[in-house]
N, C-alpha and C. Protein backbone atom coordinates (compact mmCIF):
# COMPACT_ATOMS: atom_id res chain seq x y z
N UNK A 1 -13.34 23.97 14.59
CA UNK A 1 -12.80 22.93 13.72
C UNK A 1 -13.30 23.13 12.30
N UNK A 2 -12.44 22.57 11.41
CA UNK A 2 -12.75 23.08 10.01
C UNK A 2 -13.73 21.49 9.69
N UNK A 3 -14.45 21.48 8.39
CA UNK A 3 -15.46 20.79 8.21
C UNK A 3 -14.94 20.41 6.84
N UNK A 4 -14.99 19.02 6.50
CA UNK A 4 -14.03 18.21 5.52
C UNK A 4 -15.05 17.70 4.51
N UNK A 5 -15.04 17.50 2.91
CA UNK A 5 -15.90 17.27 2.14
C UNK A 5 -15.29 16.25 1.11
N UNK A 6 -15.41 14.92 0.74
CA UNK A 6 -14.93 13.98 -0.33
C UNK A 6 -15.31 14.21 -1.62
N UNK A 7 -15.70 14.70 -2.41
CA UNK A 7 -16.51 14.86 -3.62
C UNK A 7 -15.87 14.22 -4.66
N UNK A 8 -16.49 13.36 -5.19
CA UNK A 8 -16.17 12.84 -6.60
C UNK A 8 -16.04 13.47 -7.82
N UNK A 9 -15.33 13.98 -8.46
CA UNK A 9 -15.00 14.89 -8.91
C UNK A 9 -14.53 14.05 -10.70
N UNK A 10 -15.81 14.22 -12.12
CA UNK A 10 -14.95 13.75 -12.93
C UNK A 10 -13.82 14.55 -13.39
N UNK A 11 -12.69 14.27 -13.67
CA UNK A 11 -11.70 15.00 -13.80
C UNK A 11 -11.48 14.91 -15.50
N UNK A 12 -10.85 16.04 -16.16
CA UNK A 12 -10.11 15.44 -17.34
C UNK A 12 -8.68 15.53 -17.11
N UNK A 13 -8.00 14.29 -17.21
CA UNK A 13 -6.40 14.68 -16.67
C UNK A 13 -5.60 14.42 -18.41
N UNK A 14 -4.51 14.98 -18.13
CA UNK A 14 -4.16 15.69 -19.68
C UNK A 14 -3.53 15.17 -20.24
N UNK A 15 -3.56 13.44 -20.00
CA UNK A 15 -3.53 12.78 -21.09
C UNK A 15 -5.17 12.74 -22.27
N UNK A 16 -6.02 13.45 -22.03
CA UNK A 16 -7.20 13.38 -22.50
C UNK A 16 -8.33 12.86 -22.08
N UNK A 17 -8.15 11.81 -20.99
CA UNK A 17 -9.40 10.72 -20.52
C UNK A 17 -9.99 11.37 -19.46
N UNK A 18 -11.27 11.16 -19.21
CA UNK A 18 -12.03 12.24 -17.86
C UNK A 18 -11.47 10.85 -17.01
N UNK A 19 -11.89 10.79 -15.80
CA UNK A 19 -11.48 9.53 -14.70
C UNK A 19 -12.16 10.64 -13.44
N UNK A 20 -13.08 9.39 -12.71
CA UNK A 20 -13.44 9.85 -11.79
C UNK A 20 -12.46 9.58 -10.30
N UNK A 21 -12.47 11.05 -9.64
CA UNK A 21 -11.37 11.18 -8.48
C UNK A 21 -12.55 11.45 -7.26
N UNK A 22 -11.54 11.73 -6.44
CA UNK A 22 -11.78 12.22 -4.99
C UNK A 22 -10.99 13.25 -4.72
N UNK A 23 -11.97 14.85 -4.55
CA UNK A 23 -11.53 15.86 -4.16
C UNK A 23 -11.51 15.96 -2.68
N UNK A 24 -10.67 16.06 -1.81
CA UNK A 24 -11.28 16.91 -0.79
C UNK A 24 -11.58 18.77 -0.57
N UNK A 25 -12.92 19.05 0.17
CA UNK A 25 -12.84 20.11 0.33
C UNK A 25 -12.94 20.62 1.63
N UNK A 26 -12.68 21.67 1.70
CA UNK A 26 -12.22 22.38 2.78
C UNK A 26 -13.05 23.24 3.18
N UNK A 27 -14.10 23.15 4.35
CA UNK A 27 -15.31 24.40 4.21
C UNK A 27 -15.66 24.82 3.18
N UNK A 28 -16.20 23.95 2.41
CA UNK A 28 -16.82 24.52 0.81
C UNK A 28 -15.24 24.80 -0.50
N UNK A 29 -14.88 24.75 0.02
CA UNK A 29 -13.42 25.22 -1.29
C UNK A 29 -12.58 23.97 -1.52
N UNK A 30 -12.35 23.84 -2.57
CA UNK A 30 -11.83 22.49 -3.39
C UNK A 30 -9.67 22.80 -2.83
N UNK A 31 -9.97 21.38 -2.38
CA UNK A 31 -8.46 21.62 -1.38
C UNK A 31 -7.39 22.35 -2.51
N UNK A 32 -6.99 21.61 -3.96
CA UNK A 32 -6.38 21.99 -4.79
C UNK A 32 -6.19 23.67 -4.89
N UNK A 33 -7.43 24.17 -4.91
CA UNK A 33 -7.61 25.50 -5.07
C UNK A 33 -6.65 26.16 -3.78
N UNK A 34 -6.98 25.87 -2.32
CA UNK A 34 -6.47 26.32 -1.49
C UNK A 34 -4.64 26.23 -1.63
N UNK A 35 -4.27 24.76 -2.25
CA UNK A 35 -3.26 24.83 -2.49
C UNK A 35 -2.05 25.40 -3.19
N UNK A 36 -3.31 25.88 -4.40
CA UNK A 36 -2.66 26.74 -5.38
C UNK A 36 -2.13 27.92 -5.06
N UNK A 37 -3.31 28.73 -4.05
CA UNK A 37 -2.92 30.00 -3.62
C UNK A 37 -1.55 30.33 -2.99
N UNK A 38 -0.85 28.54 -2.28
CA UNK A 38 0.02 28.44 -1.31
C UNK A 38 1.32 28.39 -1.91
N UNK A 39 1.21 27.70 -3.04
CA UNK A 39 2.10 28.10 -4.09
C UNK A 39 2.57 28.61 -4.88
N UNK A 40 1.32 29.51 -5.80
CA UNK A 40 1.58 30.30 -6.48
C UNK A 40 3.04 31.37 -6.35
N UNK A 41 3.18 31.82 -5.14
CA UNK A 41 4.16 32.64 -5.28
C UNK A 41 5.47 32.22 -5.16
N UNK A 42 5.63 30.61 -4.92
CA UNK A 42 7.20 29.87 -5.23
C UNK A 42 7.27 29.65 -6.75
N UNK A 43 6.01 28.80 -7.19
CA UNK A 43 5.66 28.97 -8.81
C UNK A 43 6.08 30.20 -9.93
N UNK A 44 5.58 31.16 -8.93
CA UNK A 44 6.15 32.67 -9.58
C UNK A 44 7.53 33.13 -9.96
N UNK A 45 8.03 32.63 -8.78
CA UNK A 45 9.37 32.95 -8.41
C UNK A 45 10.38 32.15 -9.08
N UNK A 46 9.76 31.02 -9.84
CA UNK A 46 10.50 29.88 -10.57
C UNK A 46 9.97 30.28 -12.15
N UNK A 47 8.94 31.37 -12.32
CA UNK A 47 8.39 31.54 -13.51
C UNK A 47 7.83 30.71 -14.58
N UNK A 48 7.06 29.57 -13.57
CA UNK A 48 6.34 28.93 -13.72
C UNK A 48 4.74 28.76 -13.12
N UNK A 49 4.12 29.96 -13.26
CA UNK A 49 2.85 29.63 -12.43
C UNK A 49 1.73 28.84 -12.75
N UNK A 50 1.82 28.55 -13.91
CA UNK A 50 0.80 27.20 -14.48
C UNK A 50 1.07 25.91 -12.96
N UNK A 51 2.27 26.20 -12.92
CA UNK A 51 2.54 24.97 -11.93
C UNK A 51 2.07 24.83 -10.45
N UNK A 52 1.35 25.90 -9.93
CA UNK A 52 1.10 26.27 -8.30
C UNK A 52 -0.51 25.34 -8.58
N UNK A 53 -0.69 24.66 -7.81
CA UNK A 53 -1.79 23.51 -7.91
C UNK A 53 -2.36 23.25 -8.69
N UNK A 54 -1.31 22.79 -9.29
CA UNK A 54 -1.55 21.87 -10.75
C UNK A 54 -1.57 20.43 -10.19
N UNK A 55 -2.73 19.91 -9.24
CA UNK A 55 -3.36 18.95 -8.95
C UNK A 55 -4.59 18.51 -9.57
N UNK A 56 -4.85 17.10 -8.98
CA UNK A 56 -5.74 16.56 -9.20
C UNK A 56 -6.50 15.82 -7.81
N UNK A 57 -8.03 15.29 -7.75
CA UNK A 57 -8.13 14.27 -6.95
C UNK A 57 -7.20 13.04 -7.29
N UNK A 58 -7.35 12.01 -6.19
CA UNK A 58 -7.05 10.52 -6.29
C UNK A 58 -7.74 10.05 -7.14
N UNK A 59 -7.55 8.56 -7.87
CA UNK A 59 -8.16 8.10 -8.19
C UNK A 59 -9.06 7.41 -6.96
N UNK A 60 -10.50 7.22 -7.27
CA UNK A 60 -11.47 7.24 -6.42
C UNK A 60 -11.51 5.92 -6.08
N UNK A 61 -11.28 4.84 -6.63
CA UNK A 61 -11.54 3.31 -6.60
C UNK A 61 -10.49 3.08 -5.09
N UNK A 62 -9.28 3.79 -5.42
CA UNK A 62 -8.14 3.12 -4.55
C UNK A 62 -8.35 4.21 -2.94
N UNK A 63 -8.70 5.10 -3.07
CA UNK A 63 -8.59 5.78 -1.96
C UNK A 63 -10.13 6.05 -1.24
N UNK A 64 -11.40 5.56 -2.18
CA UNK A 64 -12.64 6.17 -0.88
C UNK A 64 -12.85 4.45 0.46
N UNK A 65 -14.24 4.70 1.01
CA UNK A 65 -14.52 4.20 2.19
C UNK A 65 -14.71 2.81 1.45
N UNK A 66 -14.28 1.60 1.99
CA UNK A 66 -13.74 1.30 3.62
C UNK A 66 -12.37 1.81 3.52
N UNK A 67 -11.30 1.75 2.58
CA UNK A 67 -10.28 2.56 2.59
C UNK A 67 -9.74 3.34 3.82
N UNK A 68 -8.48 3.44 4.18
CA UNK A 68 -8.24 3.93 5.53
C UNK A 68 -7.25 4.86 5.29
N UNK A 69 -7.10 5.54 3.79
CA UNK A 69 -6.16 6.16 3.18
C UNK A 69 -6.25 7.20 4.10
N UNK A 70 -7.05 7.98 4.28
CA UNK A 70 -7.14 9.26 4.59
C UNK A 70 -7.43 9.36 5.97
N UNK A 71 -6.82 7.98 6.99
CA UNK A 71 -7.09 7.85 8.02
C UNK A 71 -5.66 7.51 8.95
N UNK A 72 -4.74 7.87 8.46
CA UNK A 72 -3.56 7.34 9.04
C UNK A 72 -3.53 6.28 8.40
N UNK A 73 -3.66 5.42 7.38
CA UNK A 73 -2.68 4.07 6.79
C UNK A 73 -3.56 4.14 5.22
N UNK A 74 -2.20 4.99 4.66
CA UNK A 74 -2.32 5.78 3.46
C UNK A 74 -1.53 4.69 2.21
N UNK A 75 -2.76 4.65 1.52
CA UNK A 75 -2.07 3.45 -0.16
C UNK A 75 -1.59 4.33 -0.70
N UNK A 76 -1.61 5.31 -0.49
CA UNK A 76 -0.79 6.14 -1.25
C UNK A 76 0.42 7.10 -0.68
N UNK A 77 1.45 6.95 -0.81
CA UNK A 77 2.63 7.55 -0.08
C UNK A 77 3.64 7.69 -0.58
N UNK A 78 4.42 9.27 -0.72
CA UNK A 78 5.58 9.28 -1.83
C UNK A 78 6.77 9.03 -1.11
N UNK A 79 6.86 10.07 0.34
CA UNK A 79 8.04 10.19 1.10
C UNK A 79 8.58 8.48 2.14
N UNK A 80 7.03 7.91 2.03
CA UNK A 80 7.55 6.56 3.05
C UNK A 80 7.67 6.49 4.27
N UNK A 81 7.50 7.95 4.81
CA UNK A 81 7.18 8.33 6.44
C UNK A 81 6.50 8.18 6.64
N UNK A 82 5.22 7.86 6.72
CA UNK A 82 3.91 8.18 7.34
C UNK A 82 3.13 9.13 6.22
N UNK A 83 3.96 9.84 5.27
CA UNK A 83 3.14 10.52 4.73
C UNK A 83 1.50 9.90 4.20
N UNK A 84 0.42 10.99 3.79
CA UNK A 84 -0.39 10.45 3.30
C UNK A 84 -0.87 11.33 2.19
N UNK A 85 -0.90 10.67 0.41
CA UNK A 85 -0.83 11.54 -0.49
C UNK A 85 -2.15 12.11 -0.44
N UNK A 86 -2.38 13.59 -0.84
CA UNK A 86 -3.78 14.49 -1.09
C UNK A 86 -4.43 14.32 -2.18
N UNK A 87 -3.12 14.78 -2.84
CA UNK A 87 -3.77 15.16 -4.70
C UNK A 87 -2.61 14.67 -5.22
N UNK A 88 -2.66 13.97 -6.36
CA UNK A 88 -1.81 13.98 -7.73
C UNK A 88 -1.47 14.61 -9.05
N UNK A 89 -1.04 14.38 -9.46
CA UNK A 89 -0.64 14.83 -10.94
C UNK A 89 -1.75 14.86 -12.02
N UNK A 90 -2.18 16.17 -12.61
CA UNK A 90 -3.07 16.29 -13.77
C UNK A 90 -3.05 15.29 -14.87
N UNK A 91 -1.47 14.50 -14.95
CA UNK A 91 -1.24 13.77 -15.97
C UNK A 91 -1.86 12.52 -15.59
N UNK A 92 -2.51 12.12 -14.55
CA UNK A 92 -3.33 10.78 -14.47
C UNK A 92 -2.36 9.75 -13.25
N UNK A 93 -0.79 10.32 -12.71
CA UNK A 93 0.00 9.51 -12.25
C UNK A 93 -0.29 9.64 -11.29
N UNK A 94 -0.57 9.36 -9.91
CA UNK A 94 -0.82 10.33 -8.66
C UNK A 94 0.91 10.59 -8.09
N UNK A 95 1.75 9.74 -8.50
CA UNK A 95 3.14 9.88 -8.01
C UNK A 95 4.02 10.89 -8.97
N UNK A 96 3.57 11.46 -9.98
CA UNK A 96 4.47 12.23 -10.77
C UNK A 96 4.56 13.54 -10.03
N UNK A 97 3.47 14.25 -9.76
CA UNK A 97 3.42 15.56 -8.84
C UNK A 97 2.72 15.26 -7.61
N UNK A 98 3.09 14.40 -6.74
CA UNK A 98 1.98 14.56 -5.26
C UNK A 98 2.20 15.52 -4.06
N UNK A 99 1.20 16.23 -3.74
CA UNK A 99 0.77 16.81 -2.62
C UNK A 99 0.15 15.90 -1.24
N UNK A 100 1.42 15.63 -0.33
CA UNK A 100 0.96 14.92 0.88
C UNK A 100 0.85 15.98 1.91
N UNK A 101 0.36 15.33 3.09
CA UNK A 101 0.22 15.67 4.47
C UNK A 101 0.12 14.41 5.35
N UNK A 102 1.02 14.59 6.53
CA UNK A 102 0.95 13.66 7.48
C UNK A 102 -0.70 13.68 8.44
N UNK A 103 -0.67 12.97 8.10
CA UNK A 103 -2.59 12.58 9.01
C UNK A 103 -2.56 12.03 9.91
N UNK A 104 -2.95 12.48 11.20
CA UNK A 104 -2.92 12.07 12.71
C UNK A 104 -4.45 12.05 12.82
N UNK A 105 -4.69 10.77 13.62
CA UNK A 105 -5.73 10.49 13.83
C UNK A 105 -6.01 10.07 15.72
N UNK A 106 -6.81 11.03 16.29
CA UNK A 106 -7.03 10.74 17.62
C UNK A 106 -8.21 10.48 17.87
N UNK A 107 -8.75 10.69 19.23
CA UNK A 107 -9.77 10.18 19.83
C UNK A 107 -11.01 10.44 18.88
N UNK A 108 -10.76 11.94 18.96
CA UNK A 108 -11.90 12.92 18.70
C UNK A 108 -11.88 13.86 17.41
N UNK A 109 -10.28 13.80 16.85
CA UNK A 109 -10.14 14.97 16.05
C UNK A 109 -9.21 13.55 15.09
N UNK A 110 -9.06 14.20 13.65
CA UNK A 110 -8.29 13.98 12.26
C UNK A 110 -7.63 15.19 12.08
N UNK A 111 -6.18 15.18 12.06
CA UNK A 111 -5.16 16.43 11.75
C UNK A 111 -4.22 16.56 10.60
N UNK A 112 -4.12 17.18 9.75
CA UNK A 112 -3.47 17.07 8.78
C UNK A 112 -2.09 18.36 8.90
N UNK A 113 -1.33 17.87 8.43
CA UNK A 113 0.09 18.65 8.88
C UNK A 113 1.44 18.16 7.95
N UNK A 114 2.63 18.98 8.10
CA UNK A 114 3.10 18.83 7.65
C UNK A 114 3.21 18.69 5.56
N UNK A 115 2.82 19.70 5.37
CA UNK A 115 2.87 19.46 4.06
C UNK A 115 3.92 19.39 3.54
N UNK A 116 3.77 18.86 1.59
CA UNK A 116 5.60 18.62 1.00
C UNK A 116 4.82 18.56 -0.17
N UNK A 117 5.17 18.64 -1.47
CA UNK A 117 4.87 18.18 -2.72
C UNK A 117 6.22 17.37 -2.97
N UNK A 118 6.48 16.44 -4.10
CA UNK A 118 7.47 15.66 -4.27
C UNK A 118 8.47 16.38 -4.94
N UNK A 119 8.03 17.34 -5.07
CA UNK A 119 9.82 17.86 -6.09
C UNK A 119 9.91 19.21 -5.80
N UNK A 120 9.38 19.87 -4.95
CA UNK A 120 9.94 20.94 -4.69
C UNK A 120 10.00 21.49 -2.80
N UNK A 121 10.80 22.26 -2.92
CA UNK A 121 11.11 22.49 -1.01
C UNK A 121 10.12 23.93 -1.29
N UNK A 122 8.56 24.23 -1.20
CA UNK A 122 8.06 25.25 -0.97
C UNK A 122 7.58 25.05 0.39
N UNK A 123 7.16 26.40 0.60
CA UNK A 123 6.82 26.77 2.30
C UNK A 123 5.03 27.03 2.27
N UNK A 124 4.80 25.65 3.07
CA UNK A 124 3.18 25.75 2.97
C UNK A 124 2.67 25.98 4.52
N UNK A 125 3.35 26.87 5.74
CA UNK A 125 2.84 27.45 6.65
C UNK A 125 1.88 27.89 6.17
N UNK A 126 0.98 29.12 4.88
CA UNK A 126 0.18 29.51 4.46
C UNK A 126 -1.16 28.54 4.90
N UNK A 127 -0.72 27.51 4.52
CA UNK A 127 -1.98 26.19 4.88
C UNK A 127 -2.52 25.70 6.20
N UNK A 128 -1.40 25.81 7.22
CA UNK A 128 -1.25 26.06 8.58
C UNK A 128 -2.14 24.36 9.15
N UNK A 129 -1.85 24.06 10.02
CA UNK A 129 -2.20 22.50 10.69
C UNK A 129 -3.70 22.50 10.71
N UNK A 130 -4.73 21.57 10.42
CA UNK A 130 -5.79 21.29 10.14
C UNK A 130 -6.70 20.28 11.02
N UNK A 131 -7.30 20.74 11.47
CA UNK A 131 -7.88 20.02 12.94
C UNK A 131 -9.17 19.77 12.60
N UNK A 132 -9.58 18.68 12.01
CA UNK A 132 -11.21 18.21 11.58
C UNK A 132 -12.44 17.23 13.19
N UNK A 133 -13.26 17.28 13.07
CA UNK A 133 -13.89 16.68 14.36
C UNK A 133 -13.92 15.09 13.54
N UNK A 134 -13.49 14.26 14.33
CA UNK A 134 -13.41 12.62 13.95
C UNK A 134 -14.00 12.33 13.57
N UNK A 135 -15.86 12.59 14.02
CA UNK A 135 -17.17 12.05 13.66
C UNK A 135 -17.48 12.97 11.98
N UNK A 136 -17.50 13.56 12.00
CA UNK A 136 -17.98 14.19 10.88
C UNK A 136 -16.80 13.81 9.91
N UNK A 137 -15.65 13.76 10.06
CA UNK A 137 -14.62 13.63 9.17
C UNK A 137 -14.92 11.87 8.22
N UNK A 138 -15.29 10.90 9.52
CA UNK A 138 -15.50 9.58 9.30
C UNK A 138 -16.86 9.51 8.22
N UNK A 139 -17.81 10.43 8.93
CA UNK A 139 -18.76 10.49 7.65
C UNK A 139 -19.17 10.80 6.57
N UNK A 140 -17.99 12.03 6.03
CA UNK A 140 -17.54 12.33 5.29
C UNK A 140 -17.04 11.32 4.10
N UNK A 141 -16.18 10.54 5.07
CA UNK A 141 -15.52 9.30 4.03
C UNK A 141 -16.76 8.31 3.99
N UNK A 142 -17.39 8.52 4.88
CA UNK A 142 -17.92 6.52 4.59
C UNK A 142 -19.16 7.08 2.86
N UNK A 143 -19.52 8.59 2.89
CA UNK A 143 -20.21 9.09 2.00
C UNK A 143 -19.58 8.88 0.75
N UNK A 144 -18.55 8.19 0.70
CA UNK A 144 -18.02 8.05 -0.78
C UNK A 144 -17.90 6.92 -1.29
N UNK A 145 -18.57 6.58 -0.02
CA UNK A 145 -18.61 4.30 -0.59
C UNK A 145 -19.86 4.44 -1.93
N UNK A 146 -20.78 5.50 -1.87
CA UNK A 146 -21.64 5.43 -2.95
C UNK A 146 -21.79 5.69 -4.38
């Protein structure tokens, strides 16, 4: 199982203001980053690669612990399925560019799947379904109530 990290992250988003977020990371690597790699080559192909994870964290107030965002019942959601948003937009909006994943939550495990960004149809198999252990995932979050 992969091992999940919240980090508060001050950001500068490009309207100019720093604002403190919530990164997640991924066995040590900042999710954004992983994302970028996943895109880059649709980005390319549109001849736009500034644009391949051109994310941000959440804002941190609305999404850390007790928060159940990142637990299956997500305040943040673009598609209205179930989705649950990751990262937002550099520009400070989290809805102008969001990166979701549907989050299943079972006994024992937190799964993240199904990825989408809001405006484009890229192919994020690269990222492949994400199987975290429940307990560590939960403590992960409750570490960001601080």
């Amino acid at each position: 199982m992969e091992r999940i990290e919240f980090r508060t992250v001050e950001q500068e988003l490009d309207v100019g203001r720093v604002f403190p977020t919530l990164v997640p990371y991924l066995n040590g690597v900042p999710w954004p980053d992983l994302v970028r790699k996943a895109e880059l080559p649709f980005a390319r192909g549109e001849g736009k690669p500034k644009l391949a994870g051109s994310y941000v964290g959440l804002p941190k107030d609305e999404v850390r612990w007790p928060s159940r965002h990142y637990l299956g019942n997500p305040v943040l959601s673009w598609f209205g399925d179930g989705d649950t948003v990751l990262l937002g937009c550099g520009c400070g909006d989290w809805g102008c560019w969001p990166f979701t994943a549907i989050v299943r939550v079972a006994e024992d495990t937190v799964t993240w799947s199904g990825y989408r960004t809001g405006h484009r149809d890229w192919d994020y198999r690269e990222l492949r379904e994400i199987t975290f252990d429940r307990v560590q995932y939960e403590e992960a979050l409750r570490a960001t109530a601080r």
